[in-house]
PDB file of N, CA and C in Angstrom:
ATOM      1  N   UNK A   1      -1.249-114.301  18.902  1.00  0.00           N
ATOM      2  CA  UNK A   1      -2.055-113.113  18.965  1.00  0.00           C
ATOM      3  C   UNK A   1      -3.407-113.434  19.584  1.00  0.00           C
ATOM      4  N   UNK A   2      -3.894-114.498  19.072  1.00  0.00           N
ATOM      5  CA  UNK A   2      -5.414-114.860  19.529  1.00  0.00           C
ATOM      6  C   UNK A   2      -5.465-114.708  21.411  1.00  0.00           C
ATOM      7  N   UNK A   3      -4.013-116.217  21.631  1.00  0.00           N
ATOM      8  CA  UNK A   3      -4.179-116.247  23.679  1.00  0.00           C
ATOM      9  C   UNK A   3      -3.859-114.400  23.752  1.00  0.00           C
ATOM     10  N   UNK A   4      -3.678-113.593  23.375  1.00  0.00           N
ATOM     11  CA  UNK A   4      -3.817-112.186  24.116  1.00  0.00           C
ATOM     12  C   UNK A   4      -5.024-112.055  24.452  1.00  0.00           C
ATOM     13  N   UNK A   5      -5.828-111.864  22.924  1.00  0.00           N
ATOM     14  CA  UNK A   5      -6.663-111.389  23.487  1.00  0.00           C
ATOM     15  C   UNK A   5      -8.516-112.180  23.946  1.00  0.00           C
ATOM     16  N   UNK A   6      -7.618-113.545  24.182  1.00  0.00           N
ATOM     17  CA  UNK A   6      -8.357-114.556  24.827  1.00  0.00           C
ATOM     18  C   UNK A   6      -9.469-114.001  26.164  1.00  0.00           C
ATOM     19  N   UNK A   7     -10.568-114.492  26.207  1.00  0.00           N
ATOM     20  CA  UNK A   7     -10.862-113.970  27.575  1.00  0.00           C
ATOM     21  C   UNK A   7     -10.908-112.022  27.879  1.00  0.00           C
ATOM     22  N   UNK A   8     -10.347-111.300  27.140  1.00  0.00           N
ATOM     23  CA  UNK A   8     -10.130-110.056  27.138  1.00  0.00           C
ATOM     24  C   UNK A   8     -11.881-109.332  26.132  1.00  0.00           C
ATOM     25  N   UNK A   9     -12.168-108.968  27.090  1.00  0.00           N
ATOM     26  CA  UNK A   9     -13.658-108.476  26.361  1.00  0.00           C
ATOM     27  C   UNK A   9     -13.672-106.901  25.985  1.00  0.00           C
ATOM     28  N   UNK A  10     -12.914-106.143  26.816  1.00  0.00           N
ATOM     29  CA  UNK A  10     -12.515-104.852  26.245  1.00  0.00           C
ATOM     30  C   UNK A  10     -11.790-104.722  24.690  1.00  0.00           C
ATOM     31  N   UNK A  11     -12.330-103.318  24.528  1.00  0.00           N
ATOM     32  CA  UNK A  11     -11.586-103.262  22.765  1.00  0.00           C
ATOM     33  C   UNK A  11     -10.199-102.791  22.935  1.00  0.00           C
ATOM     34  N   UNK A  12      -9.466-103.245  22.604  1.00  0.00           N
ATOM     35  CA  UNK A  12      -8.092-102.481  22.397  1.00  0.00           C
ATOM     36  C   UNK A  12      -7.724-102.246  20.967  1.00  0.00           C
ATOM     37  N   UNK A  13      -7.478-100.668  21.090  1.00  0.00           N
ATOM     38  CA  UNK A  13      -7.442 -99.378  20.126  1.00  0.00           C
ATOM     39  C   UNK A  13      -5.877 -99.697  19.706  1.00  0.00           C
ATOM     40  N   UNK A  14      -5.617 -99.812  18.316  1.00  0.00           N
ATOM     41  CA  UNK A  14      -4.722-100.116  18.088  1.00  0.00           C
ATOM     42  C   UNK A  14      -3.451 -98.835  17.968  1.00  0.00           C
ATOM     43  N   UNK A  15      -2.415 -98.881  17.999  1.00  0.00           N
ATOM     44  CA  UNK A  15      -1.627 -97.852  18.347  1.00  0.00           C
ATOM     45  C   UNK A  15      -1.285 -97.078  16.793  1.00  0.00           C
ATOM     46  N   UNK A  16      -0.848 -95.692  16.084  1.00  0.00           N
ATOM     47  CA  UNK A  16      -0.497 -95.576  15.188  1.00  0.00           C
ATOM     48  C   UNK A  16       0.909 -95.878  15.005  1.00  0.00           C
ATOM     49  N   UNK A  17       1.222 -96.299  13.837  1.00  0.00           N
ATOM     50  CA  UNK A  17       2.670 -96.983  13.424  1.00  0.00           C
ATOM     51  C   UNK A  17       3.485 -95.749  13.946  1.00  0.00           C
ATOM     52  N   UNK A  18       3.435 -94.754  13.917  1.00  0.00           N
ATOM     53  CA  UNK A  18       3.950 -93.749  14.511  1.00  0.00           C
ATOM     54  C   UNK A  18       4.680 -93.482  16.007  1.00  0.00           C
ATOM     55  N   UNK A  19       3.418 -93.489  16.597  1.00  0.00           N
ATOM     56  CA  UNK A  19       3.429 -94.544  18.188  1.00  0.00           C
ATOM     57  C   UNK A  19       4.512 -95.244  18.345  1.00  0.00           C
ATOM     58  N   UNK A  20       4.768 -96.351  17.533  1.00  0.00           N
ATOM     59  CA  UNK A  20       5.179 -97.715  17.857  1.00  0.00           C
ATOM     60  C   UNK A  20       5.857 -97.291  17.518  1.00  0.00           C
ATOM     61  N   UNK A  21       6.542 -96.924  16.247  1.00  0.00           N
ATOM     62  CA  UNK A  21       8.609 -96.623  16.011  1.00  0.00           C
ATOM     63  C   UNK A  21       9.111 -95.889  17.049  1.00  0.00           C
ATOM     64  N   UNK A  22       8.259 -95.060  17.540  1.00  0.00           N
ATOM     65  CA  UNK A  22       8.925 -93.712  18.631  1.00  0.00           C
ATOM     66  C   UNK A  22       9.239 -94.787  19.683  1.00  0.00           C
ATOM     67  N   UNK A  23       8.385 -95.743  20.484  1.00  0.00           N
ATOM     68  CA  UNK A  23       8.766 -96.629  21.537  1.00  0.00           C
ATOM     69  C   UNK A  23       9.533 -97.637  20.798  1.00  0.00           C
ATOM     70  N   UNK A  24       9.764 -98.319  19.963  1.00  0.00           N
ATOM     71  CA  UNK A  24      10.805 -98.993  19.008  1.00  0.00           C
ATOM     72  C   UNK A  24      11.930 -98.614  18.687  1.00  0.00           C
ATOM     73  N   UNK A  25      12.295 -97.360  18.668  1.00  0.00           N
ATOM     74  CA  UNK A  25      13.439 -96.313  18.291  1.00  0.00           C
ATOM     75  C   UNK A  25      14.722 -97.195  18.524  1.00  0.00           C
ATOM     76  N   UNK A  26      14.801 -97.654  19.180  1.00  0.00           N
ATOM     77  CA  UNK A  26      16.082 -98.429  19.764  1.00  0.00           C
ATOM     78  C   UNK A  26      16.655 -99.788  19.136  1.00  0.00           C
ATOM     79  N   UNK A  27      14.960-100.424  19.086  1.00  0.00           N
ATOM     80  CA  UNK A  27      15.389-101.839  18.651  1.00  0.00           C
ATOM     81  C   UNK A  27      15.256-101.743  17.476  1.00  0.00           C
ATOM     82  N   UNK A  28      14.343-100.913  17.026  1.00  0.00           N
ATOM     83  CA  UNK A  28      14.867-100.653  15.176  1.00  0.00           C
ATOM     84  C   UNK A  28      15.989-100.278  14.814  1.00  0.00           C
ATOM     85  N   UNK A  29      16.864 -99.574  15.513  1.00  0.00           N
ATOM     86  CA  UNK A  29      18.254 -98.974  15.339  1.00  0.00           C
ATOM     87  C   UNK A  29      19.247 -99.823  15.051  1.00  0.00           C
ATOM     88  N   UNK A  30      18.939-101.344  16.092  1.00  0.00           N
ATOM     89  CA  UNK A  30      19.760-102.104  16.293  1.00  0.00           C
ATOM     90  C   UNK A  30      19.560-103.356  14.785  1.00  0.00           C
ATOM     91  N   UNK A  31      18.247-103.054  14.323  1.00  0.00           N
ATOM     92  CA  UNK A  31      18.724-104.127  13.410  1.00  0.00           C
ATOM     93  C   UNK A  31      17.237-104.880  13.662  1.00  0.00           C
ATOM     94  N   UNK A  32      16.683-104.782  14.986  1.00  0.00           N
ATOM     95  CA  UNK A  32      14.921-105.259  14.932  1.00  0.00           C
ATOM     96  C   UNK A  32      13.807-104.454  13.576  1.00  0.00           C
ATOM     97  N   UNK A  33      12.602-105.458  13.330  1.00  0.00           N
ATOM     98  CA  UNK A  33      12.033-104.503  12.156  1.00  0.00           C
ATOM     99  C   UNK A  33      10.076-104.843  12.654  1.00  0.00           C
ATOM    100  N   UNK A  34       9.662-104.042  12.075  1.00  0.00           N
ATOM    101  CA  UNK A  34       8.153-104.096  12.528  1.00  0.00           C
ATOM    102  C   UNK A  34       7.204-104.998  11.137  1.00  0.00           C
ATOM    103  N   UNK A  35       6.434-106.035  11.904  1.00  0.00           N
ATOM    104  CA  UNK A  35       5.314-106.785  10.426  1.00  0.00           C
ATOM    105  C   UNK A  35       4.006-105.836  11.049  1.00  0.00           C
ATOM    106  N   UNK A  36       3.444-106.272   9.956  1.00  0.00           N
ATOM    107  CA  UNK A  36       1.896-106.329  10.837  1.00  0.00           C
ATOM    108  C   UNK A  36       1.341-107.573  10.397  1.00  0.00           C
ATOM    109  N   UNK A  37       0.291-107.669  11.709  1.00  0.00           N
ATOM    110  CA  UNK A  37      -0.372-108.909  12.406  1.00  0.00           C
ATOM    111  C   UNK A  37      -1.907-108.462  12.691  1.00  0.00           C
ATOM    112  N   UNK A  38      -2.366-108.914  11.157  1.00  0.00           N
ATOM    113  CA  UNK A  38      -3.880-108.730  12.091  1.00  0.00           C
ATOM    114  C   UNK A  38      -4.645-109.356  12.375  1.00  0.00           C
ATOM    115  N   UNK A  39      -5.169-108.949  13.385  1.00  0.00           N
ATOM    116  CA  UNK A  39      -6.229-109.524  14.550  1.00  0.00           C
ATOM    117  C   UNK A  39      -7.712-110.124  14.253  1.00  0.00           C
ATOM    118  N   UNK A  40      -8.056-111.177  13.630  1.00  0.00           N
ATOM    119  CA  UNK A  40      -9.189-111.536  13.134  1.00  0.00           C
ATOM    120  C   UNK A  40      -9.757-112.261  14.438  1.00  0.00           C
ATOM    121  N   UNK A  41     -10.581-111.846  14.692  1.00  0.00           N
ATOM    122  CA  UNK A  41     -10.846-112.396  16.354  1.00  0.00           C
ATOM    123  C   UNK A  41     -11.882-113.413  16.200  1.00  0.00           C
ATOM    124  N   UNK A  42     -11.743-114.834  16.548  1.00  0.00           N
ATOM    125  CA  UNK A  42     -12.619-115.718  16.667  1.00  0.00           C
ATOM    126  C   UNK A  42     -13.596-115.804  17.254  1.00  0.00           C
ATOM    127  N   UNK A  43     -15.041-115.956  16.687  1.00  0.00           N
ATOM    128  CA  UNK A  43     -16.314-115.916  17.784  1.00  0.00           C
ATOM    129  C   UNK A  43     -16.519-117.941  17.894  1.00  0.00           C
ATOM    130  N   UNK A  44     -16.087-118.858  17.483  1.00  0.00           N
ATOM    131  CA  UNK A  44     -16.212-120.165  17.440  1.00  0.00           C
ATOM    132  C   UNK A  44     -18.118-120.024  16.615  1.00  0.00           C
ATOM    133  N   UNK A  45     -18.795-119.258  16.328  1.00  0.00           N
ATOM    134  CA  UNK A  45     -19.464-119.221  16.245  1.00  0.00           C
ATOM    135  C   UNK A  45     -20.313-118.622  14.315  1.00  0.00           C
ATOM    136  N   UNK A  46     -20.605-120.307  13.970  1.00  0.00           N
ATOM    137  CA  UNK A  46     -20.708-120.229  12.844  1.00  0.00           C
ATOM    138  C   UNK A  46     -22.100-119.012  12.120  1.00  0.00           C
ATOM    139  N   UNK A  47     -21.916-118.552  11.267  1.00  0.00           N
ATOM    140  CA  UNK A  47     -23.197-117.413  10.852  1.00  0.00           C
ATOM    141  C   UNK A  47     -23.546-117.757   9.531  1.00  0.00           C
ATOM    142  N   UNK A  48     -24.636-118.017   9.016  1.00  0.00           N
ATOM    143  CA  UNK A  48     -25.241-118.666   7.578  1.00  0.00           C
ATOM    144  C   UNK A  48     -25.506-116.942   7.382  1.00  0.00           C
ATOM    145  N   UNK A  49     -24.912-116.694   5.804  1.00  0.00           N
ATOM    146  CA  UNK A  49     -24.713-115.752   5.091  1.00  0.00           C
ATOM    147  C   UNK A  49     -25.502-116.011   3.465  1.00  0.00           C
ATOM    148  N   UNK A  50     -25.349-115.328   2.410  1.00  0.00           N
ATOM    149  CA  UNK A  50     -25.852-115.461   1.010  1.00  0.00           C
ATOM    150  C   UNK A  50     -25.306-114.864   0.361  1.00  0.00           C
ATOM    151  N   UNK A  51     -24.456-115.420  -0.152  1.00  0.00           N
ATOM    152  CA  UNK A  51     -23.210-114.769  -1.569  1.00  0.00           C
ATOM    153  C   UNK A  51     -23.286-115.303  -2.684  1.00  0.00           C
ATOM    154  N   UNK A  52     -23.397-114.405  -3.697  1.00  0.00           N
ATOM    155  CA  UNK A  52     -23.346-114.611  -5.462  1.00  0.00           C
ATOM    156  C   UNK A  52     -21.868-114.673  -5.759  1.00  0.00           C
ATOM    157  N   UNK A  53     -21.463-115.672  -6.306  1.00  0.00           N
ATOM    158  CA  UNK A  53     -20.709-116.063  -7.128  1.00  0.00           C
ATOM    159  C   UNK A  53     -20.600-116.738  -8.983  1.00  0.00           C
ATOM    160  N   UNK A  54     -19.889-115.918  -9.614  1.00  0.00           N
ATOM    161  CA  UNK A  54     -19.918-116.438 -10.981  1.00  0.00           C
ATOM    162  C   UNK A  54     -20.552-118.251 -10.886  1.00  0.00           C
ATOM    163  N   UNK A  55     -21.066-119.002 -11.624  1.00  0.00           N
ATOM    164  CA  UNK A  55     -20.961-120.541 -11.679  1.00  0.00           C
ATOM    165  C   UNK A  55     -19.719-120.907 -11.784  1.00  0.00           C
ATOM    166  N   UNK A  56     -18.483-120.295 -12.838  1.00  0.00           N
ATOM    167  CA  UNK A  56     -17.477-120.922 -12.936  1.00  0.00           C
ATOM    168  C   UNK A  56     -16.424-121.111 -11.780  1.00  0.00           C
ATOM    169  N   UNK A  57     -16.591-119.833 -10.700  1.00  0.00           N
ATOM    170  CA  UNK A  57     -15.887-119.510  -9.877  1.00  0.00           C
ATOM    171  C   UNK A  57     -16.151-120.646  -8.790  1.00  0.00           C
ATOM    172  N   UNK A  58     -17.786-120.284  -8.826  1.00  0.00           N
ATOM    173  CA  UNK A  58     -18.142-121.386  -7.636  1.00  0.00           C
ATOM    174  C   UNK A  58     -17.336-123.057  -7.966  1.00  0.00           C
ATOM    175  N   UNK A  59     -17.486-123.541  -9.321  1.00  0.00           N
ATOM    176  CA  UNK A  59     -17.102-124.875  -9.821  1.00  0.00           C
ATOM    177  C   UNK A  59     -15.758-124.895  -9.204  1.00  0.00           C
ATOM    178  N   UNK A  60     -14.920-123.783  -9.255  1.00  0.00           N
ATOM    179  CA  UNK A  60     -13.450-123.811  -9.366  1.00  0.00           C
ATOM    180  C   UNK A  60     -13.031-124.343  -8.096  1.00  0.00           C
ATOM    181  N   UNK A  61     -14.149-123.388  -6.944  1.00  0.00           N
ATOM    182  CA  UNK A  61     -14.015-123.512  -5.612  1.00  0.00           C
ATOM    183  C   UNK A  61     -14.019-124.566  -5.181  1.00  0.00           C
ATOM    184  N   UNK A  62     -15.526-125.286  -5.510  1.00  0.00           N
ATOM    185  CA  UNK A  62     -15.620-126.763  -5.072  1.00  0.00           C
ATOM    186  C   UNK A  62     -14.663-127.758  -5.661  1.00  0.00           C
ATOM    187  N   UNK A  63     -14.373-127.782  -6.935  1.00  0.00           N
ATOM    188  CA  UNK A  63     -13.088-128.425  -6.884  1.00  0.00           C
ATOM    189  C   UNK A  63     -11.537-128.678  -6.039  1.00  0.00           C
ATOM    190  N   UNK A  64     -11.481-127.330  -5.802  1.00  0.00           N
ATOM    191  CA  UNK A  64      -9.989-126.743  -5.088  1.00  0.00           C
ATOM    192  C   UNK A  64     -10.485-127.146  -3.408  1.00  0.00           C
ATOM    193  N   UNK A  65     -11.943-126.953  -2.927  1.00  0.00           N
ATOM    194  CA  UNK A  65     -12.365-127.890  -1.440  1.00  0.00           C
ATOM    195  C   UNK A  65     -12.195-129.205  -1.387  1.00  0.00           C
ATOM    196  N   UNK A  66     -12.813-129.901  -2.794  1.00  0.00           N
ATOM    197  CA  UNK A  66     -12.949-131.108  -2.656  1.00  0.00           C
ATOM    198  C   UNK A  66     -11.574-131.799  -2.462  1.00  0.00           C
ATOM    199  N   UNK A  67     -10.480-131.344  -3.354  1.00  0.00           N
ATOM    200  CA  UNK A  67      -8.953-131.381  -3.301  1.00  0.00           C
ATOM    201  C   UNK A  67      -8.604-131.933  -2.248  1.00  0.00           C
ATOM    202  N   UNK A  68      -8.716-130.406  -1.259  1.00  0.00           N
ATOM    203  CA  UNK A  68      -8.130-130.351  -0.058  1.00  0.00           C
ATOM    204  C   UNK A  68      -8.912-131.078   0.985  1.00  0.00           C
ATOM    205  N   UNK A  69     -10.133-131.872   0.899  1.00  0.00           N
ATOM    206  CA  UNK A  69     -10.843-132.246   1.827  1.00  0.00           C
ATOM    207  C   UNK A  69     -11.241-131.300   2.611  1.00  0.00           C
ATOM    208  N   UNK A  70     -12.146-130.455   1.901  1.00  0.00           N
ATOM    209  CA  UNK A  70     -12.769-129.049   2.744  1.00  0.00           C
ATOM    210  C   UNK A  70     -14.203-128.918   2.568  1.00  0.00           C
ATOM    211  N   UNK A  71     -14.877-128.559   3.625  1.00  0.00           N
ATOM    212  CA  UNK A  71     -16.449-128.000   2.808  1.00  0.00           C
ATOM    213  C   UNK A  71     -15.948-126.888   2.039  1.00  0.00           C
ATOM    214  N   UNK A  72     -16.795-126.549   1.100  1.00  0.00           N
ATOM    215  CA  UNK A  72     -17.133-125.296   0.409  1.00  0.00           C
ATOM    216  C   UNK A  72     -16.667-124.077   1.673  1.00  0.00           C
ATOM    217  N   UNK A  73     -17.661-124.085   2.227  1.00  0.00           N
ATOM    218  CA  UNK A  73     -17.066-123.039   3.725  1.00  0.00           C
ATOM    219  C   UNK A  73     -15.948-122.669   4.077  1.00  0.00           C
ATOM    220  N   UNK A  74     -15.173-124.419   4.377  1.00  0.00           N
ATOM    221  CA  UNK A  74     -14.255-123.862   5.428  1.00  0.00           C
ATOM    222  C   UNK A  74     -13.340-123.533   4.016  1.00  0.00           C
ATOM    223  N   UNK A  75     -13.113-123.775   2.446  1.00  0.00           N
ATOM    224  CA  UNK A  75     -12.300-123.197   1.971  1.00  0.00           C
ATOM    225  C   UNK A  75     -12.646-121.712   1.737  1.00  0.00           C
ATOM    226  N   UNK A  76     -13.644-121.198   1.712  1.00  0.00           N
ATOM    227  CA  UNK A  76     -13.721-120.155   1.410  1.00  0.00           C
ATOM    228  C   UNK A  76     -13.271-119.144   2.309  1.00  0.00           C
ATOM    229  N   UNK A  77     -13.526-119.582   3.624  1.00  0.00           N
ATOM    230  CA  UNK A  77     -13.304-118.911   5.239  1.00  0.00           C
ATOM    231  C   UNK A  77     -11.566-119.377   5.070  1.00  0.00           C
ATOM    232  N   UNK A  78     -11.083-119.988   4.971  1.00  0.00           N
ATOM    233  CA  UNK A  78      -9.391-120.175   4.879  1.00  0.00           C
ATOM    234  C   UNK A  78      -8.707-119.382   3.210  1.00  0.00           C
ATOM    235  N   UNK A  79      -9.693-119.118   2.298  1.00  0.00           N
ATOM    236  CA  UNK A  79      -9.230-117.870   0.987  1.00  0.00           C
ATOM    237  C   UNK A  79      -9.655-116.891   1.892  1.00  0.00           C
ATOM    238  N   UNK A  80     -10.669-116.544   2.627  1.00  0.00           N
ATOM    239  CA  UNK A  80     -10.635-114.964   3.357  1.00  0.00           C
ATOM    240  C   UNK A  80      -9.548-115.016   3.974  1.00  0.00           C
ATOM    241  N   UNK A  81      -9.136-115.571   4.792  1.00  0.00           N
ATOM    242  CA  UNK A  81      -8.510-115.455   6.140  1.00  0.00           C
ATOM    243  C   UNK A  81      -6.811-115.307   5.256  1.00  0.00           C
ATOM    244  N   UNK A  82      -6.641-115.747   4.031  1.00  0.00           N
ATOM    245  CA  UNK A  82      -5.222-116.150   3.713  1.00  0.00           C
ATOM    246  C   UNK A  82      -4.685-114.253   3.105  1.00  0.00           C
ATOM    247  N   UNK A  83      -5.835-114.099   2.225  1.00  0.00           N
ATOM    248  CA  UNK A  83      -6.037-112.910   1.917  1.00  0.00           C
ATOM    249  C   UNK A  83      -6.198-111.596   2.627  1.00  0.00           C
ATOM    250  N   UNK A  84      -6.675-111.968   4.110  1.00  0.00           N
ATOM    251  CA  UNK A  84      -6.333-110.565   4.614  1.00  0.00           C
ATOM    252  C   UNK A  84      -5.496-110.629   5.670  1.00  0.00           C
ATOM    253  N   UNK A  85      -4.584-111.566   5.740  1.00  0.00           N
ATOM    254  CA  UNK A  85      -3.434-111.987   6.784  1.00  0.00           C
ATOM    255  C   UNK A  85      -1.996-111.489   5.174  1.00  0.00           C
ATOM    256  N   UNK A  86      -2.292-111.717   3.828  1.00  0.00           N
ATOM    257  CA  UNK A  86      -1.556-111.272   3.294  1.00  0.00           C
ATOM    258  C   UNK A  86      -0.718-112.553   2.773  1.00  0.00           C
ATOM    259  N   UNK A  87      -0.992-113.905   2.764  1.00  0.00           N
ATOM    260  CA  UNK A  87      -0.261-115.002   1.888  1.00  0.00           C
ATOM    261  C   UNK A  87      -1.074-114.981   0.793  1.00  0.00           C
TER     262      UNK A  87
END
């Protein structure tokens, strides 16, 4: 999904699911089925933010980074990303 819309600086308006079965009609018929895939678009470009978190939550976090060999960050940016991709 990302090489699409690599290099592509225009917005593209996403279609309604509606849309898409009517041009799908066929290959859904046959036994094809529709996910969704969403588009979290990479800027490579890190942004310092300020978020409250419980203490215990935070402890939990840094534990579950330290685990995995993660900053604090990148686990928190990989719980966003897992959570709105839907694992």
């Amino acid at each position: 999904m990302s090489l699409y819309f690599e290099g592509n600086d225009r917005v593209i308006e996403p279609s309604s699911i509606e849309t898409i079965r009517d041009l799908a009609k066929e290959d859904l018929a046959n036994g094809a089925f529709l996910i969704l895939v969403p588009h979290i678009a990479a800027s490579n470009t890190p942004t310092r933010i300020n978020i409250s978190l419980d203490s215990g939550i935070l402890a939990a976090v840094d534990t579950a980074a330290s685990a995995r060999k993660l900053t604090r960050s990148a686990f928190l940016a990989q719980a966003a990303r897992n959570e709105i991709v839907g694992r």
